[in-house]
C-alpha atoms as a PDB file:
ATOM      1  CA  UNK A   1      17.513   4.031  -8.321  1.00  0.00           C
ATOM      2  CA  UNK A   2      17.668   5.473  -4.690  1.00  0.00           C
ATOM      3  CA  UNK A   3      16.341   2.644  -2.325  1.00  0.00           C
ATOM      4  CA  UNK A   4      16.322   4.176   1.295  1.00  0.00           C
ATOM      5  CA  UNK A   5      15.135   2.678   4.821  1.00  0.00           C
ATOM      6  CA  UNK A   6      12.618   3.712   6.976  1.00  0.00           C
ATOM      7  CA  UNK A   7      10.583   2.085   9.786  1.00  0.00           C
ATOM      8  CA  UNK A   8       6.527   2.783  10.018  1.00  0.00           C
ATOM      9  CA  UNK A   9       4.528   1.583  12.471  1.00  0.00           C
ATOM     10  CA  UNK A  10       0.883  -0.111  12.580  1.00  0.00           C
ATOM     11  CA  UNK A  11      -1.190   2.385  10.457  1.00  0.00           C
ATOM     12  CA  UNK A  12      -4.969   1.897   9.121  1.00  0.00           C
ATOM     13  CA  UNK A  13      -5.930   2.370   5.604  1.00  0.00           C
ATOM     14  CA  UNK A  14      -9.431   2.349   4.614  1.00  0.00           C
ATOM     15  CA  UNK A  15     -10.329   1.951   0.577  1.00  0.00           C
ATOM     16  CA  UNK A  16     -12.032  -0.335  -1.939  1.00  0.00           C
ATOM     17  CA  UNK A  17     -10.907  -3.979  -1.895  1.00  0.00           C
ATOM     18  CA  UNK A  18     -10.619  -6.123  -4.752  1.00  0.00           C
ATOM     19  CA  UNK A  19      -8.700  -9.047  -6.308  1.00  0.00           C
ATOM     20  CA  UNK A  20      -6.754 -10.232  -8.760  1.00  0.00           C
ATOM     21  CA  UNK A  21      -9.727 -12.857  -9.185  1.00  0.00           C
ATOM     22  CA  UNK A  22     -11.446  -9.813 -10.431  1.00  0.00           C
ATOM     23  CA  UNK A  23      -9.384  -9.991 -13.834  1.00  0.00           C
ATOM     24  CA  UNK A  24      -7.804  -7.096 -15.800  1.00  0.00           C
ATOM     25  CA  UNK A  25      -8.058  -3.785 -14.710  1.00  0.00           C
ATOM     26  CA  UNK A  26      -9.313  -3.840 -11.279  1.00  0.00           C
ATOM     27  CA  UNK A  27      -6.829  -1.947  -9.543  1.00  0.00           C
ATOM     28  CA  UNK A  28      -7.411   0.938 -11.905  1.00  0.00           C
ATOM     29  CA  UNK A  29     -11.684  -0.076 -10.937  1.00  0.00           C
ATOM     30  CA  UNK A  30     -10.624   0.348  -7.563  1.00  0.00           C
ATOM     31  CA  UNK A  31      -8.752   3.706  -7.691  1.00  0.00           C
ATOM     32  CA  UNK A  32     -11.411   5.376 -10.030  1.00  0.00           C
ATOM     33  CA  UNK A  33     -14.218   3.901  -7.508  1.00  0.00           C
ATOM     34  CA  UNK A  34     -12.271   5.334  -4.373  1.00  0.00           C
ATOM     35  CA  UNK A  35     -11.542   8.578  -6.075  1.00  0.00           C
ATOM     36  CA  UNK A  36     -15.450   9.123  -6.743  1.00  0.00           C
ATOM     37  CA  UNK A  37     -16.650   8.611  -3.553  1.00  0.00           C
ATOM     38  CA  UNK A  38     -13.485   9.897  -1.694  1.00  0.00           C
ATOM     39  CA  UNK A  39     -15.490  12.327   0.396  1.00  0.00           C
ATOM     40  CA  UNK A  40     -17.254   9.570   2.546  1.00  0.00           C
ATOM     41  CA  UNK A  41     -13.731   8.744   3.993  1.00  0.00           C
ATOM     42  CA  UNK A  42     -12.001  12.482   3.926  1.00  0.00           C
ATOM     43  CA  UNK A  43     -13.187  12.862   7.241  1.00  0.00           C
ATOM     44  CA  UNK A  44     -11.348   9.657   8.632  1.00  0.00           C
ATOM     45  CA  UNK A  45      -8.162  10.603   6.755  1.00  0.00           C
ATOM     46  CA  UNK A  46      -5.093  11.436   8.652  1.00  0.00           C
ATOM     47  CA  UNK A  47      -3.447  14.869   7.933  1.00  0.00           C
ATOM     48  CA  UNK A  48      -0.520  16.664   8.321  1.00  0.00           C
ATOM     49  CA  UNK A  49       0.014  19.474  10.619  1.00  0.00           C
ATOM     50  CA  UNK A  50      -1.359  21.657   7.645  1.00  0.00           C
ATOM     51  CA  UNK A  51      -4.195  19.870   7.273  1.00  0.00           C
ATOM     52  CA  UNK A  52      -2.968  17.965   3.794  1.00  0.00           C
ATOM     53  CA  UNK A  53      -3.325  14.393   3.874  1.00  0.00           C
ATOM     54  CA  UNK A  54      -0.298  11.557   4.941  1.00  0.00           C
ATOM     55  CA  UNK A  55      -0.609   9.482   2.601  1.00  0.00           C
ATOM     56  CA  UNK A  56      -2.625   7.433  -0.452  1.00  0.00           C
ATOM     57  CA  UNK A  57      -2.091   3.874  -0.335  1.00  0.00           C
ATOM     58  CA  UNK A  58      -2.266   0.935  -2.471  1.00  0.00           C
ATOM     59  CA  UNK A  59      -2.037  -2.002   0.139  1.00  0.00           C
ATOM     60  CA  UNK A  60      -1.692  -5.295  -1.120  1.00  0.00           C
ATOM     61  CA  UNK A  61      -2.086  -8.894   1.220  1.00  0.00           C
ATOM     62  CA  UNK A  62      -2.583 -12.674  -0.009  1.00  0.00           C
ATOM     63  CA  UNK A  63      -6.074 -13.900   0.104  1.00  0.00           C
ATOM     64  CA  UNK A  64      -5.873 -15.059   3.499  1.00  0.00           C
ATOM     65  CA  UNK A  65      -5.566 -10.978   4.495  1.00  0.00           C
ATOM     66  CA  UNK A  66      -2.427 -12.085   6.591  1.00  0.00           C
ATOM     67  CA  UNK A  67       0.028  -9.257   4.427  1.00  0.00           C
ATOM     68  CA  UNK A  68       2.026 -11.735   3.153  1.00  0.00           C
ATOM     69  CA  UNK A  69       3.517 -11.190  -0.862  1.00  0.00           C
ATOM     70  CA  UNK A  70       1.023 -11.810  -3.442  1.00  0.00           C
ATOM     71  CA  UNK A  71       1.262 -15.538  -4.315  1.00  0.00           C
ATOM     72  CA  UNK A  72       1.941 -17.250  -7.686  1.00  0.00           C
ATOM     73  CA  UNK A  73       4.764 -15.561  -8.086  1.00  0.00           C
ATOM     74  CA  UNK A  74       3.238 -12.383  -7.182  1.00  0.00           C
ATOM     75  CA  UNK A  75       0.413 -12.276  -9.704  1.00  0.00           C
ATOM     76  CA  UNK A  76      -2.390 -13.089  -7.469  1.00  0.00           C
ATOM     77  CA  UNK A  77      -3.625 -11.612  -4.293  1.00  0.00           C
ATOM     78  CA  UNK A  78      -6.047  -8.501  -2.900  1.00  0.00           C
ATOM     79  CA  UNK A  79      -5.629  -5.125  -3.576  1.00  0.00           C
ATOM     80  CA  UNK A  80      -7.208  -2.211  -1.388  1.00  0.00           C
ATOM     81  CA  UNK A  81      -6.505   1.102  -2.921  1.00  0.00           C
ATOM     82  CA  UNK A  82      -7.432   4.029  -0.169  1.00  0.00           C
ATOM     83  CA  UNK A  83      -6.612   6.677   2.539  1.00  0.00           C
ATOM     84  CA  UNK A  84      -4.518   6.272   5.591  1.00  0.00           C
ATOM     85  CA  UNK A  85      -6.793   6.851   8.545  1.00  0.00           C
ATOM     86  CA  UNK A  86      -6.831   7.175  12.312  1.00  0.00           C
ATOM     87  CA  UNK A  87      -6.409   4.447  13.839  1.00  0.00           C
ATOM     88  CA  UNK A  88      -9.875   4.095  15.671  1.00  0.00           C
ATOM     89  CA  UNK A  89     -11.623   4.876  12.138  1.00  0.00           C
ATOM     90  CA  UNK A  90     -14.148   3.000  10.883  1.00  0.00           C
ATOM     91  CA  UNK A  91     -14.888   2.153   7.613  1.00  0.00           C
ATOM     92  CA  UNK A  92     -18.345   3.413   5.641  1.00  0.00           C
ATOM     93  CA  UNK A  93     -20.538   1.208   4.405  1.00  0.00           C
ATOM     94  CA  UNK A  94     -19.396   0.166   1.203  1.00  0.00           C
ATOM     95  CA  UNK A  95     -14.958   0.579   2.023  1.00  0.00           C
ATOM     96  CA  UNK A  96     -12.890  -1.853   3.826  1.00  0.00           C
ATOM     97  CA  UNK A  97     -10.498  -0.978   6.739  1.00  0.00           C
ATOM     98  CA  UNK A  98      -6.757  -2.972   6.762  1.00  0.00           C
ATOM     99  CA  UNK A  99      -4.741  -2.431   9.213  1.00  0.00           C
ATOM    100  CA  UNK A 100      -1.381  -3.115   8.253  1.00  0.00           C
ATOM    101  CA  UNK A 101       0.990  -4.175  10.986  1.00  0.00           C
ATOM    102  CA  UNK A 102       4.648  -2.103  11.494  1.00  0.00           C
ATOM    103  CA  UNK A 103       7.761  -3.001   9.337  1.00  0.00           C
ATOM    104  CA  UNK A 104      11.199  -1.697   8.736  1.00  0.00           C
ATOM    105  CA  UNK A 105      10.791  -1.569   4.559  1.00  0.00           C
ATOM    106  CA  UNK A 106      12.964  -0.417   2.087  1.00  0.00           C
ATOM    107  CA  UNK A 107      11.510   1.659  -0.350  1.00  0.00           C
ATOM    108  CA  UNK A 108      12.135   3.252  -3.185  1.00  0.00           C
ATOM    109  CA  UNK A 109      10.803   5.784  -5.866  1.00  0.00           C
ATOM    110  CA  UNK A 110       8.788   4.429  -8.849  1.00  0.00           C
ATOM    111  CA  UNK A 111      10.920   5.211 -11.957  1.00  0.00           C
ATOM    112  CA  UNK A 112       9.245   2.616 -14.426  1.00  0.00           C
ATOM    113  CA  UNK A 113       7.456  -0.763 -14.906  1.00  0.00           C
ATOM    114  CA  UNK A 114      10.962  -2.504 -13.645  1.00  0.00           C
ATOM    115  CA  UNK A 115      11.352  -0.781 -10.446  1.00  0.00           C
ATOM    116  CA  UNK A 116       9.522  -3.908  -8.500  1.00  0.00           C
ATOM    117  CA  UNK A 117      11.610  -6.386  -9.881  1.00  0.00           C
ATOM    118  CA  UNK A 118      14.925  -4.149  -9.950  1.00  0.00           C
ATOM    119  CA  UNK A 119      14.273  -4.085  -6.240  1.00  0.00           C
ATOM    120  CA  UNK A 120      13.698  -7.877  -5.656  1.00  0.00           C
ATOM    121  CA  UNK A 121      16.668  -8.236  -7.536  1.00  0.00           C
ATOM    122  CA  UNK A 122      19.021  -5.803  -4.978  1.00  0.00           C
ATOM    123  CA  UNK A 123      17.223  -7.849  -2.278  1.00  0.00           C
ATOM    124  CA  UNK A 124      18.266 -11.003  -3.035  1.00  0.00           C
ATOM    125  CA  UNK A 125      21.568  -9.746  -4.190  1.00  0.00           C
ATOM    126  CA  UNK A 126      21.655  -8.360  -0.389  1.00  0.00           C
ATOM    127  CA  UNK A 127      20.297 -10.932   1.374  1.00  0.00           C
ATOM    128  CA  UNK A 128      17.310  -8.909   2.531  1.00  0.00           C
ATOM    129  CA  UNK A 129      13.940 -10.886   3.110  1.00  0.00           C
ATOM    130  CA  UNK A 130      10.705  -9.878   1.670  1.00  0.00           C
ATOM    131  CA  UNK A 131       8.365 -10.479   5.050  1.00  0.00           C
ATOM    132  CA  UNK A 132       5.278  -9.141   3.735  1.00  0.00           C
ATOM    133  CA  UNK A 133       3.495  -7.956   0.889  1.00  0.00           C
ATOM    134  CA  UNK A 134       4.898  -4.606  -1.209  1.00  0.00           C
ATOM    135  CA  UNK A 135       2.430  -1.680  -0.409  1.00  0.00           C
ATOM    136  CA  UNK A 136       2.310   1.289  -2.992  1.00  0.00           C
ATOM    137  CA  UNK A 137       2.162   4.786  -1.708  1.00  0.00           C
ATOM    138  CA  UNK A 138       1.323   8.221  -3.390  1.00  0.00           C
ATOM    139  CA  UNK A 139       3.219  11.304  -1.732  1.00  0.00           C
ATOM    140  CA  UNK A 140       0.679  14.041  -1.395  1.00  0.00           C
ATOM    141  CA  UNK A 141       3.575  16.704  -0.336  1.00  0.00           C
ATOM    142  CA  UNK A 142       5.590  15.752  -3.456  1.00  0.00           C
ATOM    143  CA  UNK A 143       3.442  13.992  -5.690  1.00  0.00           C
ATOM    144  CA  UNK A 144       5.762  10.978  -6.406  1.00  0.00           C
ATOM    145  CA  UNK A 145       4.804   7.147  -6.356  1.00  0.00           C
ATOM    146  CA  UNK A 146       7.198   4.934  -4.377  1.00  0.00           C
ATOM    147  CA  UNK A 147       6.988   1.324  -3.450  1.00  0.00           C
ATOM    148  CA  UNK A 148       7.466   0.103   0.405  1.00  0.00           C
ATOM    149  CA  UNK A 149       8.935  -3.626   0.718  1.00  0.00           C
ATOM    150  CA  UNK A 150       8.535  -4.718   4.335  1.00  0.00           C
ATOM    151  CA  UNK A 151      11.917  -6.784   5.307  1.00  0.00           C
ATOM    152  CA  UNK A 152      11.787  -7.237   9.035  1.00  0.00           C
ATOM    153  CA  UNK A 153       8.184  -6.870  11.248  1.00  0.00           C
ATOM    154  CA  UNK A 154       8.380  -4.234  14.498  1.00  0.00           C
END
């Protein structure tokens, strides 16, 4: 496993919310749900000098939508599975705008069910906080999932 830095500042994503308080299977609600309706946000999303979009993200927060780690031993907490957007976007009726404040995160190309905790575990072994909640993110250049742990706020 390749875990690499990188520092990203304040960016918007707009998607459908939901929570773990919604029981099994949500996220997977939530990403079928965005997908379907996807065009009443493709004109918000931010693109690439070519016109292909940045970046599909599953943003996580606690319930207090602070963007802290999902508590209970991260097993509960909101999910919002969406598009990153301009900044002065705002959300249709029916999505949900976060805007997710700038980090330095490590992150790290999904490989299997283990790659969170195989990361946790390199953290701690490292001495690296975890200062906010882990953020999925879909590359639409390559097509690869990776997962962004935030471990010092900008």
């Amino acid at each position: 496993m390749k875990i690499e830095k990188c520092t990203k500042k304040t960016f918007v994503v707009i998607g459908k919310e939901g929570s773990t308080l919604d029981g099994q299977g949500f996220i997977q609600q939530l990403w079928a749900d965005a997908n379907a309706h996807f065009s009443e946000v493709q004109p918000f999303a931010k693109t690439d000098q070519n016109g292909h979009l940045v970046g599909i993200w599953g943003v996580m927060s606690d319930f207090s939508h602070s963007y802290q780690p999902w508590e209970a031993n991260f097993s509960q907490g909101l999910y919002l599975a969406g598009v990153e957007c301009n900044n002065e976007a705002q959300a249709p009726e029916g999505w949900t705008k976060w805007t997710i404040p700038g980090y330095e995160y490590l992150y790290v190309e999904v490989e299997d069910d283990n790659t969170f905790s195989e990361v946790l575990h390199y953290m701690r072994d490292h001495h690296l906080p975890l200062v906010g909640a882990v953020h999925d993110f879909s590359c639409p250049a390559n097509g690869k999932d990776y997962m962004f742990f935030p471990i010092r706020r900008l």
